[in-house]
PDB file of N, CA and C in Angstrom:
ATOM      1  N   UNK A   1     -10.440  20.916 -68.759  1.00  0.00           N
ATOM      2  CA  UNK A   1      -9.326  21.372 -67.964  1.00  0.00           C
ATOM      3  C   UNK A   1      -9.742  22.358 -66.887  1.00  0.00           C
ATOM      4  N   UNK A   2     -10.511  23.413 -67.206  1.00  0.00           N
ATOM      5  CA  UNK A   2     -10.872  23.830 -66.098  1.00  0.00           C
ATOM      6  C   UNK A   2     -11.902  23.993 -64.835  1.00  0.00           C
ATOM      7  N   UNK A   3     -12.484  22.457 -65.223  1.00  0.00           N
ATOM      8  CA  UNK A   3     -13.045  22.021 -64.370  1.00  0.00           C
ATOM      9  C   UNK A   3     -12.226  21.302 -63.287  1.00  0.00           C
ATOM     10  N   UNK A   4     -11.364  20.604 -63.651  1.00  0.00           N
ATOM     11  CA  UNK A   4     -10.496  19.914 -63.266  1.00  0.00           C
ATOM     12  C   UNK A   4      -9.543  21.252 -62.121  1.00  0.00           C
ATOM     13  N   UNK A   5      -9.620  22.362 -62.679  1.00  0.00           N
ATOM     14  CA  UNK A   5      -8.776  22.991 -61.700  1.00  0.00           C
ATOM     15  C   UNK A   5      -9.616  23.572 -60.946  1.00  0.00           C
ATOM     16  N   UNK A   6     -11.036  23.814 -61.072  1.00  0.00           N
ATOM     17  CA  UNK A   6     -11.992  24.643 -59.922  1.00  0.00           C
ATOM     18  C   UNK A   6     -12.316  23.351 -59.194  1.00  0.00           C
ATOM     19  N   UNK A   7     -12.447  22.392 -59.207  1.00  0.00           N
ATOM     20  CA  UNK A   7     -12.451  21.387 -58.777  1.00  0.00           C
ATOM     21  C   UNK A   7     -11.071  21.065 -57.401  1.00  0.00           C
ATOM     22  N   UNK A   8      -9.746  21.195 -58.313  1.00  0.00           N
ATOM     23  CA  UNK A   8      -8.601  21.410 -57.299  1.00  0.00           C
ATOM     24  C   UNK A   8      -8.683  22.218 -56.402  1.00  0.00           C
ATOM     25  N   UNK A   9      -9.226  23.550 -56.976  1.00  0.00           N
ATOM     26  CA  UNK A   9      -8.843  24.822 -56.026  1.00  0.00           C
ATOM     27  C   UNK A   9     -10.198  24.563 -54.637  1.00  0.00           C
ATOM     28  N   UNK A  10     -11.251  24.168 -55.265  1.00  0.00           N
ATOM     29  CA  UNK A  10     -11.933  24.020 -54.359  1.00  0.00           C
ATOM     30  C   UNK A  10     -11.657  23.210 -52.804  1.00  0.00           C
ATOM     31  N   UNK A  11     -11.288  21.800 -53.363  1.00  0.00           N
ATOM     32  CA  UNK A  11     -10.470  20.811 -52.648  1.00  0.00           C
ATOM     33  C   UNK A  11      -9.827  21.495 -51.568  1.00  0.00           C
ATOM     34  N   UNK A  12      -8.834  22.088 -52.242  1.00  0.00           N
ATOM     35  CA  UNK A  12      -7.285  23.232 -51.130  1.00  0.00           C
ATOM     36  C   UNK A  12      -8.365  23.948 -49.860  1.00  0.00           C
ATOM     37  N   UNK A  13      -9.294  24.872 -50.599  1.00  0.00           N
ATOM     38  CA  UNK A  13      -9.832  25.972 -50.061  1.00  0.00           C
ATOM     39  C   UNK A  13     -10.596  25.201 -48.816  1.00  0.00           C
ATOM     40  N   UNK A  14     -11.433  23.742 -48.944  1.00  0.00           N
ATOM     41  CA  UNK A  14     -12.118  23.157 -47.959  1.00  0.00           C
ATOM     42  C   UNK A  14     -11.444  22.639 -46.924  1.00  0.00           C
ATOM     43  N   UNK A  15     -10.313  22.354 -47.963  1.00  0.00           N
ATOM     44  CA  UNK A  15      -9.657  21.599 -46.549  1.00  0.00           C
ATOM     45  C   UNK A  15      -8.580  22.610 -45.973  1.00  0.00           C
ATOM     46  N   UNK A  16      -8.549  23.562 -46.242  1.00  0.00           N
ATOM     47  CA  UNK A  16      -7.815  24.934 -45.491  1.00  0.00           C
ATOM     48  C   UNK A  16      -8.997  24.999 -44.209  1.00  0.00           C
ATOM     49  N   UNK A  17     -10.235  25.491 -44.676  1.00  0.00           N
ATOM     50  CA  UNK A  17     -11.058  25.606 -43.664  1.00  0.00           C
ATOM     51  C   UNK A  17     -11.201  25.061 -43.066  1.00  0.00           C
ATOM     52  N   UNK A  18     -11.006  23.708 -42.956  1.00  0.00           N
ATOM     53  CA  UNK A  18     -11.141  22.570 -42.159  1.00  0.00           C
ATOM     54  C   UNK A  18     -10.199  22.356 -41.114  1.00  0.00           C
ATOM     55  N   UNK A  19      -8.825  22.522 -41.396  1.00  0.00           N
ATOM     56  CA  UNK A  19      -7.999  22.570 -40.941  1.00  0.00           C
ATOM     57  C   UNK A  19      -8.075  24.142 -39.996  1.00  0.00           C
ATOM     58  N   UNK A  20      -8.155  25.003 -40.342  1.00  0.00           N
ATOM     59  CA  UNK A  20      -8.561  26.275 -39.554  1.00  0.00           C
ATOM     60  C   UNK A  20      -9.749  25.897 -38.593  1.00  0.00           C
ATOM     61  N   UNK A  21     -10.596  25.562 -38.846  1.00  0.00           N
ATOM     62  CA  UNK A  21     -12.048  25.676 -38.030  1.00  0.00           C
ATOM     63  C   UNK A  21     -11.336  23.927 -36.972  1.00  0.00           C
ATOM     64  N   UNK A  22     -10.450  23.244 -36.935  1.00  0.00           N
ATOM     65  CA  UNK A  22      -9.880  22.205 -36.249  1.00  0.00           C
ATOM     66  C   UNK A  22      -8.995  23.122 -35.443  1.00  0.00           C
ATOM     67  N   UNK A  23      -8.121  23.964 -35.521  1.00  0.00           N
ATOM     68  CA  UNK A  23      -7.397  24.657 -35.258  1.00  0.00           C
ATOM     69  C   UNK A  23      -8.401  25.456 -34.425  1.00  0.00           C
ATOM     70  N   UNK A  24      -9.263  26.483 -34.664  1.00  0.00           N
ATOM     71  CA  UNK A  24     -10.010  27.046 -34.079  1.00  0.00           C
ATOM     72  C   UNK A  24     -10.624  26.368 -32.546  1.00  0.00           C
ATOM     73  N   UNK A  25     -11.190  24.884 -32.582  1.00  0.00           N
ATOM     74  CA  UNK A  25     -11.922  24.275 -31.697  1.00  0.00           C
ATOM     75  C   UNK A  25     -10.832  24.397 -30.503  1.00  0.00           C
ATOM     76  N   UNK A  26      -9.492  23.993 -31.215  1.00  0.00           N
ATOM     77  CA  UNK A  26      -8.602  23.766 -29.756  1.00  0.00           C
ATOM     78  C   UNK A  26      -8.495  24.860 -28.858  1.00  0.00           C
ATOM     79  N   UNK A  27      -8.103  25.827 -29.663  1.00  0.00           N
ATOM     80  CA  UNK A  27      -8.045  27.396 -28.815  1.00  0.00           C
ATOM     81  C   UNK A  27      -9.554  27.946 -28.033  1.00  0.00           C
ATOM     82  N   UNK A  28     -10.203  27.421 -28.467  1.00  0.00           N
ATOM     83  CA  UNK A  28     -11.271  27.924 -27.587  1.00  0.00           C
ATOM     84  C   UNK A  28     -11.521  28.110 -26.380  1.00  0.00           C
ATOM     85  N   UNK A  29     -11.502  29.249 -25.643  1.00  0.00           N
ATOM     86  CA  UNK A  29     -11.632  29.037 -24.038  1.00  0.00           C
ATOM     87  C   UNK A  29     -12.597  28.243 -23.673  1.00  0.00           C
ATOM     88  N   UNK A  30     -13.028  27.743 -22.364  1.00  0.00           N
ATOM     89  CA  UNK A  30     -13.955  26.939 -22.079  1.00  0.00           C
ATOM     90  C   UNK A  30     -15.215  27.803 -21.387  1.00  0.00           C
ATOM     91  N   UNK A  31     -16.564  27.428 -21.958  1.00  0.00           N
ATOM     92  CA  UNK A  31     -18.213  28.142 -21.441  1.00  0.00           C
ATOM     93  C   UNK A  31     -17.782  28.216 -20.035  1.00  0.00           C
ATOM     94  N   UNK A  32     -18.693  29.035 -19.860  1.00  0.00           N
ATOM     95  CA  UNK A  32     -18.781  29.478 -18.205  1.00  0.00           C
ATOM     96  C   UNK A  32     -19.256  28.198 -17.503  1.00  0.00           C
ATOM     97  N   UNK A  33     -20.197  27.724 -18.394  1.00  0.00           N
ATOM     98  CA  UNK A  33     -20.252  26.156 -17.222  1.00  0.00           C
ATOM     99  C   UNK A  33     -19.052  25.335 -17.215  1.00  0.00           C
ATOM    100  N   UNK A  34     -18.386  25.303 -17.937  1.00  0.00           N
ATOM    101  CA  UNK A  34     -17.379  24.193 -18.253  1.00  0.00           C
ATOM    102  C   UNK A  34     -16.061  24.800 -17.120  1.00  0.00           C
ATOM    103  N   UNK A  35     -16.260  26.238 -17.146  1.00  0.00           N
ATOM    104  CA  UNK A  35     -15.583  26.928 -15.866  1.00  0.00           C
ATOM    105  C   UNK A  35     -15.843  26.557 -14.410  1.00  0.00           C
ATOM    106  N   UNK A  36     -17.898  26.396 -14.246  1.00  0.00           N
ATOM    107  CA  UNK A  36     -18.263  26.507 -13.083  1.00  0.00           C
ATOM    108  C   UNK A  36     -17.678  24.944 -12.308  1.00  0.00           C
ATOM    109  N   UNK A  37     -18.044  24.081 -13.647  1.00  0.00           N
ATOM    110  CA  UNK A  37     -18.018  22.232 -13.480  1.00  0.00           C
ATOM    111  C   UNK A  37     -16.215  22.392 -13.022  1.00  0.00           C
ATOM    112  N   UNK A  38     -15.484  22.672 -13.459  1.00  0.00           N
ATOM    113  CA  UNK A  38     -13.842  22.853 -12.932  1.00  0.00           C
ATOM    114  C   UNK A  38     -14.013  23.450 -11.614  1.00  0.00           C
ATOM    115  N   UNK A  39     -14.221  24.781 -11.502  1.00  0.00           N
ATOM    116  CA  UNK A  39     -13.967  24.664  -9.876  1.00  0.00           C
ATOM    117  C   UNK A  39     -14.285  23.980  -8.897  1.00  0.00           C
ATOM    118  N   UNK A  40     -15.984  23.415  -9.035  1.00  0.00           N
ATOM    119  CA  UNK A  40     -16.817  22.666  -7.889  1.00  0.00           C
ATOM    120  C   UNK A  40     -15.325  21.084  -8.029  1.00  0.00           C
ATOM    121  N   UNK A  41     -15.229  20.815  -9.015  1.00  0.00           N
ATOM    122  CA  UNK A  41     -14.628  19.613  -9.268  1.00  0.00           C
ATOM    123  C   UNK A  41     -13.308  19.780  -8.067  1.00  0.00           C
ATOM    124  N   UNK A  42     -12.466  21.343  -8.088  1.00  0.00           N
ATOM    125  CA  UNK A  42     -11.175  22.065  -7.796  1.00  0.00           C
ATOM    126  C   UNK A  42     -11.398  21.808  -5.947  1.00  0.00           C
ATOM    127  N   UNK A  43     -12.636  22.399  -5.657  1.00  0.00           N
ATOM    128  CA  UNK A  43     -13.036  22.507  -4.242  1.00  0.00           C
ATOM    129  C   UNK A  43     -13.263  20.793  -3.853  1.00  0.00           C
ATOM    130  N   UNK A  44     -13.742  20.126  -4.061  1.00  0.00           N
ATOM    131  CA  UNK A  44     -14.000  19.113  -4.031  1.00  0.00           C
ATOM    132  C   UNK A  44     -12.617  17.769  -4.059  1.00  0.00           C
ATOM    133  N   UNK A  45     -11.971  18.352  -3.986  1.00  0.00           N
ATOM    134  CA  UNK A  45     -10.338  17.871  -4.576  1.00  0.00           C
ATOM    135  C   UNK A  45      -9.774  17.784  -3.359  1.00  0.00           C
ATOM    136  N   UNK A  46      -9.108  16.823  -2.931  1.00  0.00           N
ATOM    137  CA  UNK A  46      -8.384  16.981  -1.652  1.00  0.00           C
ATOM    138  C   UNK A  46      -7.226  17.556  -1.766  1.00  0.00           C
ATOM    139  N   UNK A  47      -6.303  17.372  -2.602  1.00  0.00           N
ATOM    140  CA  UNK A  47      -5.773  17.523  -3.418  1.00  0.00           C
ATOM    141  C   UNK A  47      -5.262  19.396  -3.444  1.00  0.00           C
ATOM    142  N   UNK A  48      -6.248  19.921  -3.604  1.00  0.00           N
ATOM    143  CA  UNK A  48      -6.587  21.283  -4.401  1.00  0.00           C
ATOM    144  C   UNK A  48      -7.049  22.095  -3.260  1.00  0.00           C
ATOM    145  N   UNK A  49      -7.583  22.024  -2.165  1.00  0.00           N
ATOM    146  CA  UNK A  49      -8.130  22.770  -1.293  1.00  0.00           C
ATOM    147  C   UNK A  49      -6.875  23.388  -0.523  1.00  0.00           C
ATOM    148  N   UNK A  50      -7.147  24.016   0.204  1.00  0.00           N
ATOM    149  CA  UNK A  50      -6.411  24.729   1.004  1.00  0.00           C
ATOM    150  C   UNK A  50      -7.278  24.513   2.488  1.00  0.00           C
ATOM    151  N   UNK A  51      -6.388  23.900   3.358  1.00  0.00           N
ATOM    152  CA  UNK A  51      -7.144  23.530   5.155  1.00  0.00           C
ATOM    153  C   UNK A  51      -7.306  25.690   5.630  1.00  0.00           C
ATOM    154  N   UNK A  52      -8.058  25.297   6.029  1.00  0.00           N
ATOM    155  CA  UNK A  52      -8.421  26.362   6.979  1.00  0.00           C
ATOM    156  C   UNK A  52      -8.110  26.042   8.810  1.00  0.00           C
ATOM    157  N   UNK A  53      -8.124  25.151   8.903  1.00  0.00           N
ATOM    158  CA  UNK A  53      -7.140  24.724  10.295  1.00  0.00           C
ATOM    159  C   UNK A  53      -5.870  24.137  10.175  1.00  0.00           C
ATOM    160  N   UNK A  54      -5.564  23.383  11.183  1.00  0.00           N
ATOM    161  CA  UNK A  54      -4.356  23.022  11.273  1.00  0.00           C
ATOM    162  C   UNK A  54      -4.062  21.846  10.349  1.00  0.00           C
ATOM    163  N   UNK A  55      -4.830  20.531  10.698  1.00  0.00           N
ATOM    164  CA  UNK A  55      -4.614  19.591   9.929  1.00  0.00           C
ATOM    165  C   UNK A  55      -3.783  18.450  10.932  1.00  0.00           C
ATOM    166  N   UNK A  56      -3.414  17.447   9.898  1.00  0.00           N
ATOM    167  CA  UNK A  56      -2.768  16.169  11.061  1.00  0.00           C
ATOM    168  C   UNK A  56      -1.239  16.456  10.116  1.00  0.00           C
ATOM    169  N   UNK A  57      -0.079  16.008  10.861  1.00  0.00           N
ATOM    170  CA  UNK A  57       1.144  16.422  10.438  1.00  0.00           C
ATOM    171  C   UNK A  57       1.734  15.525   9.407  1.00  0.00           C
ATOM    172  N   UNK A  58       1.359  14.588   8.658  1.00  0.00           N
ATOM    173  CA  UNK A  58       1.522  13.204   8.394  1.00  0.00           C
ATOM    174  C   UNK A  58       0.403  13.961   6.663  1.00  0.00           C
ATOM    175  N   UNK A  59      -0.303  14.840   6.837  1.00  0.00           N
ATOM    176  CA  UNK A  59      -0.959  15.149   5.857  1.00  0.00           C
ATOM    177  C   UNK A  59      -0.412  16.696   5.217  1.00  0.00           C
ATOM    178  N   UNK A  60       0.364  17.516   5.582  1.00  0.00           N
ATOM    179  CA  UNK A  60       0.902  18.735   5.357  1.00  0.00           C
ATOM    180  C   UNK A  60       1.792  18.178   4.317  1.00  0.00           C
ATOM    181  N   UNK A  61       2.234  18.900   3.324  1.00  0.00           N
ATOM    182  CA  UNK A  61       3.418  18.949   2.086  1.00  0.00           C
ATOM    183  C   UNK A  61       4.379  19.600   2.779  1.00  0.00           C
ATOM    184  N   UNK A  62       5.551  18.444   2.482  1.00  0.00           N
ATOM    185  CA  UNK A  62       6.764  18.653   2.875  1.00  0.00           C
ATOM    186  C   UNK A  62       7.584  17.912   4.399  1.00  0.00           C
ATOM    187  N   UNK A  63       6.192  17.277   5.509  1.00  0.00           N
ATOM    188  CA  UNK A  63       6.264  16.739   6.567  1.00  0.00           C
ATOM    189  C   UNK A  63       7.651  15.662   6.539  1.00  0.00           C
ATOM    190  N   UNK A  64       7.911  15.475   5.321  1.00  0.00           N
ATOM    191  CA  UNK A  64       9.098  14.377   5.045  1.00  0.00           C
ATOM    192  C   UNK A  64      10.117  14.404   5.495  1.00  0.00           C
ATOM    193  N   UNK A  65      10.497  15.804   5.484  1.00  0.00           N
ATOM    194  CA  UNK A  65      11.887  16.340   6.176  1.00  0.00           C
ATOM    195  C   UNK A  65      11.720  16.058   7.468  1.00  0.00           C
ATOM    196  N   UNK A  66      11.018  16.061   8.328  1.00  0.00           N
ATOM    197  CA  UNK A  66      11.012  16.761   9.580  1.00  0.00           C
ATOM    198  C   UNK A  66      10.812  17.506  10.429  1.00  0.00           C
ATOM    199  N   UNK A  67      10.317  18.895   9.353  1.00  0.00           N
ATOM    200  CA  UNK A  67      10.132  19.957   9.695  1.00  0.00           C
ATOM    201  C   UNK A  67       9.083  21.015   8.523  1.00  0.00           C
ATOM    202  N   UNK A  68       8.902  21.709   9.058  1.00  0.00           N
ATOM    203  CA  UNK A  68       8.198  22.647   7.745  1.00  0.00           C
ATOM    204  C   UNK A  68       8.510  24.353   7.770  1.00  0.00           C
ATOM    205  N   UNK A  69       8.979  24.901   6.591  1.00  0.00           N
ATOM    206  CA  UNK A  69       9.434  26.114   6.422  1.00  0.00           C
ATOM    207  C   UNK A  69       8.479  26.974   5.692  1.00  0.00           C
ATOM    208  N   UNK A  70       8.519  28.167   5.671  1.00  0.00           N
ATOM    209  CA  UNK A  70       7.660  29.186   5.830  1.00  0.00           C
ATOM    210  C   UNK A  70       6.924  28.664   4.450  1.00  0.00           C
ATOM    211  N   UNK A  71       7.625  28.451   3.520  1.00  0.00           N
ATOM    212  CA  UNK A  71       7.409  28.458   2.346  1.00  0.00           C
ATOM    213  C   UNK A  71       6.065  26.918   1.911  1.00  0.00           C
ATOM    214  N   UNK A  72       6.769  25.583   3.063  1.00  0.00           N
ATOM    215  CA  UNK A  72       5.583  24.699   3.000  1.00  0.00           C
ATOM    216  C   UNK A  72       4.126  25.288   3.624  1.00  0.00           C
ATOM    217  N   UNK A  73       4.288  26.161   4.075  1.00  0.00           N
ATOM    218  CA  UNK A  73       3.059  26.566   4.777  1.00  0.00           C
ATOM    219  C   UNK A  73       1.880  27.095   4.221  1.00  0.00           C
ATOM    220  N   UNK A  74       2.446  27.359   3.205  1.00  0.00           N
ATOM    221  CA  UNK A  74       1.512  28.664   2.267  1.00  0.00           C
ATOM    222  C   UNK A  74       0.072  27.340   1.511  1.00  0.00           C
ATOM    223  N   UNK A  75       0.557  26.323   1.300  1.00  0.00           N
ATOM    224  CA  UNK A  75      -1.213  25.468   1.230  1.00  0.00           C
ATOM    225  C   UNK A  75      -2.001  25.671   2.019  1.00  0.00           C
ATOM    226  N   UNK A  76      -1.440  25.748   3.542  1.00  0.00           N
ATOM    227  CA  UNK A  76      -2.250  25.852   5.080  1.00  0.00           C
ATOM    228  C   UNK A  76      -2.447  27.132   5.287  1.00  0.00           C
ATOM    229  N   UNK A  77      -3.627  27.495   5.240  1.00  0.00           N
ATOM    230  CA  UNK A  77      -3.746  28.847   5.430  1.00  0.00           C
ATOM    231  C   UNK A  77      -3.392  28.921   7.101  1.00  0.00           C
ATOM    232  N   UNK A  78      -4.236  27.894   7.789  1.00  0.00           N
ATOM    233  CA  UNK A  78      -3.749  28.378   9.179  1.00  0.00           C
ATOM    234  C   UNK A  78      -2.533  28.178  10.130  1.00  0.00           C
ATOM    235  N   UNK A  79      -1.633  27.072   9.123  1.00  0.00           N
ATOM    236  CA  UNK A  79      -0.162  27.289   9.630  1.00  0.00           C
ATOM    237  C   UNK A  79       0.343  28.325   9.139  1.00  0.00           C
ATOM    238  N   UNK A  80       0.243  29.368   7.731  1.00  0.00           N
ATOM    239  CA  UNK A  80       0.743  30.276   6.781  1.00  0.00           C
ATOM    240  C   UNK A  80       0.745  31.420   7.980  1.00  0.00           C
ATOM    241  N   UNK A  81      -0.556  31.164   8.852  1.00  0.00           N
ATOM    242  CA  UNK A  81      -0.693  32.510   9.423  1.00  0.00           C
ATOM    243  C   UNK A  81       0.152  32.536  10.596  1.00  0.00           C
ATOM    244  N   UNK A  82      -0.379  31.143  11.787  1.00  0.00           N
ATOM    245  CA  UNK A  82       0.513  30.748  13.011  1.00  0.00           C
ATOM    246  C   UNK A  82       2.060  30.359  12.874  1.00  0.00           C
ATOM    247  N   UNK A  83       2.557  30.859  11.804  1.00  0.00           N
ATOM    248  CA  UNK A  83       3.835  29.700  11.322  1.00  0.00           C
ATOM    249  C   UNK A  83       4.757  30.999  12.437  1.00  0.00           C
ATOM    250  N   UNK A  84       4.960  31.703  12.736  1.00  0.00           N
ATOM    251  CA  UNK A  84       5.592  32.659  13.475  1.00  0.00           C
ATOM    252  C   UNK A  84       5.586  32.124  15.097  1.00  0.00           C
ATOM    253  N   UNK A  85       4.252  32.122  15.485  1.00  0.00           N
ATOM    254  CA  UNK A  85       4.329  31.451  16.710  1.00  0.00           C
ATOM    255  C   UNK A  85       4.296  30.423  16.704  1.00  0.00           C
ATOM    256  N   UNK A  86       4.075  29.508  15.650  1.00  0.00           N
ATOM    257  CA  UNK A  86       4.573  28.041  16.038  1.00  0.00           C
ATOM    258  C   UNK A  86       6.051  27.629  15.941  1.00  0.00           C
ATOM    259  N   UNK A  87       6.760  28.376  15.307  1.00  0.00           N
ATOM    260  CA  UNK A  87       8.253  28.354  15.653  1.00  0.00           C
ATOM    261  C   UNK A  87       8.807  28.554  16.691  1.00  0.00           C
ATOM    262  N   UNK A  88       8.806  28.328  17.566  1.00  0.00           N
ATOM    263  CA  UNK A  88       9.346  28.349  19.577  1.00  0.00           C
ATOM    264  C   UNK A  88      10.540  28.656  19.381  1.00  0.00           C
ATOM    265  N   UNK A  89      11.208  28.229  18.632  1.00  0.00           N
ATOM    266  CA  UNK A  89      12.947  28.394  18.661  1.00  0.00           C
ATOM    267  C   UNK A  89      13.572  29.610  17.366  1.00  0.00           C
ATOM    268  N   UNK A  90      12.572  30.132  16.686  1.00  0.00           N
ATOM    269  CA  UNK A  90      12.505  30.611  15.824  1.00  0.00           C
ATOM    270  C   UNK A  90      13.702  30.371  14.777  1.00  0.00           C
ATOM    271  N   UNK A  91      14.192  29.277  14.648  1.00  0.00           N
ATOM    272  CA  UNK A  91      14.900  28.970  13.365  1.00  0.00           C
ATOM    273  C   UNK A  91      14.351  28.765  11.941  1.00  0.00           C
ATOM    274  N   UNK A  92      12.917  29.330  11.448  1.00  0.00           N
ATOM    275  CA  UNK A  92      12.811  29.134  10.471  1.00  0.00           C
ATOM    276  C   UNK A  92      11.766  27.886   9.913  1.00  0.00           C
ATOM    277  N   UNK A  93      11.993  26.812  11.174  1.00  0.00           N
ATOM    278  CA  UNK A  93      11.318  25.529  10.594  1.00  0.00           C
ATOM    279  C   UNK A  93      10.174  25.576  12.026  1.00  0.00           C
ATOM    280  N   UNK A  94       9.394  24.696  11.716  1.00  0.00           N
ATOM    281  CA  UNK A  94       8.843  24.041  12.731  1.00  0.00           C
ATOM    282  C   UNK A  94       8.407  22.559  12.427  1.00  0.00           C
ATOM    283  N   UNK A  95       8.911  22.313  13.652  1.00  0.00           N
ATOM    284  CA  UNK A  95       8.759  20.821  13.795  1.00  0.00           C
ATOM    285  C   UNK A  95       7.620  19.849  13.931  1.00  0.00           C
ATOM    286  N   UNK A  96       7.481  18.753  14.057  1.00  0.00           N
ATOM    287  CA  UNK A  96       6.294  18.120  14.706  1.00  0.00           C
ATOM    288  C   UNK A  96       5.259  18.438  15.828  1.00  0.00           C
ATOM    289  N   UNK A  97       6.719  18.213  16.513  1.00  0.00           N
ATOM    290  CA  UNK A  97       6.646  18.727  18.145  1.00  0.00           C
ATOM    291  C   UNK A  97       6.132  20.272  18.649  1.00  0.00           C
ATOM    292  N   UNK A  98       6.605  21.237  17.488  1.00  0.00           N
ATOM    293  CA  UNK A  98       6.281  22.637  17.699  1.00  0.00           C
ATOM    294  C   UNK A  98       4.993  22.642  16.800  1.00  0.00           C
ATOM    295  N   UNK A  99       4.813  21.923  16.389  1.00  0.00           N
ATOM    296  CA  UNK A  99       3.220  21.948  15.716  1.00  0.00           C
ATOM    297  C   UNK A  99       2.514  21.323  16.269  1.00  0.00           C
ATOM    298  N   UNK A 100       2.326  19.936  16.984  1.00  0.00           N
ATOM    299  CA  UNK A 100       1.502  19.446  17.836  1.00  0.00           C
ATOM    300  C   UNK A 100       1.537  20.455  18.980  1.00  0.00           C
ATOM    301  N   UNK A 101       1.903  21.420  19.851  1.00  0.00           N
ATOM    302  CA  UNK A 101       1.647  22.102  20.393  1.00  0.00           C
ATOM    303  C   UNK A 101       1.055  23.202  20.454  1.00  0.00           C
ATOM    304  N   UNK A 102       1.505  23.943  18.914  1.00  0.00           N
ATOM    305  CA  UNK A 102       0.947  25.359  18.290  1.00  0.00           C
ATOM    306  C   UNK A 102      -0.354  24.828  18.313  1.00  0.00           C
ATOM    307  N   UNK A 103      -0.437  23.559  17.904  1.00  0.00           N
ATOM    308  CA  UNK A 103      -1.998  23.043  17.358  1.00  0.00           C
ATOM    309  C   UNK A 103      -2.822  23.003  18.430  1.00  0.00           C
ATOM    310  N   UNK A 104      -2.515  22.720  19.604  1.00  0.00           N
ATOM    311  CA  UNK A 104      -3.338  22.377  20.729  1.00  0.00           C
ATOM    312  C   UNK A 104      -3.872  23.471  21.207  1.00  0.00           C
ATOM    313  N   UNK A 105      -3.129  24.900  21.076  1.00  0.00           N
ATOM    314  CA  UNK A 105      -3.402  25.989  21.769  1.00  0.00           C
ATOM    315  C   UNK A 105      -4.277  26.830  21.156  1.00  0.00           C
TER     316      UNK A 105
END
């Protein structure tokens, strides 16, 4: 009989650990390489970058409307910055038209 129960208790206790040390793997933050391999992957992303110029208007988030507001701008660093003077009419948006021009200048 009491083999039969160190035997049980053992059983519980392994597969507690098992279940913990499974539990454990998921939470694990990721190695610094597994960090470095994500960003190069991040930069490399069309997706994920942020333009440092203007860009073509047909490729900006949000171009759908018609127009773009302060708030689409913030991917584009360099509309984020020109978005003031590329507004001519200063309502807030700028257009195609006020961006193919901001852009030229």
């Amino acid at each position: 009989m009491k083999l039969r129960q160190i035997v049980s208790v053992n059983l519980l206790v392994m597969a507690a650990l098992g279940f913990a040390g499974a539990t454990l793997a998921q939470d694990t933050p990721p190695t610094a390489e597994q960090a470095k391999k994500d960003m190069k992957e991040q930069k490399t992303d069309p997706l994920m970058m942020q333009g440092s110029g203007g860009g073509e208007w047909n490729t900006l988030k949000g171009h759908e409307k018609g127009y773009l507001m302060k708030s689409d701008a913030a991917p584009n660093s360099w509309l984020e910055h020109n978005f003031m003077n590329c507004d001519k009419d200063t309502n807030g948006k700028v257009t195609q038209d006020e961006y193919t021009k901001c852009l030229s200048h």
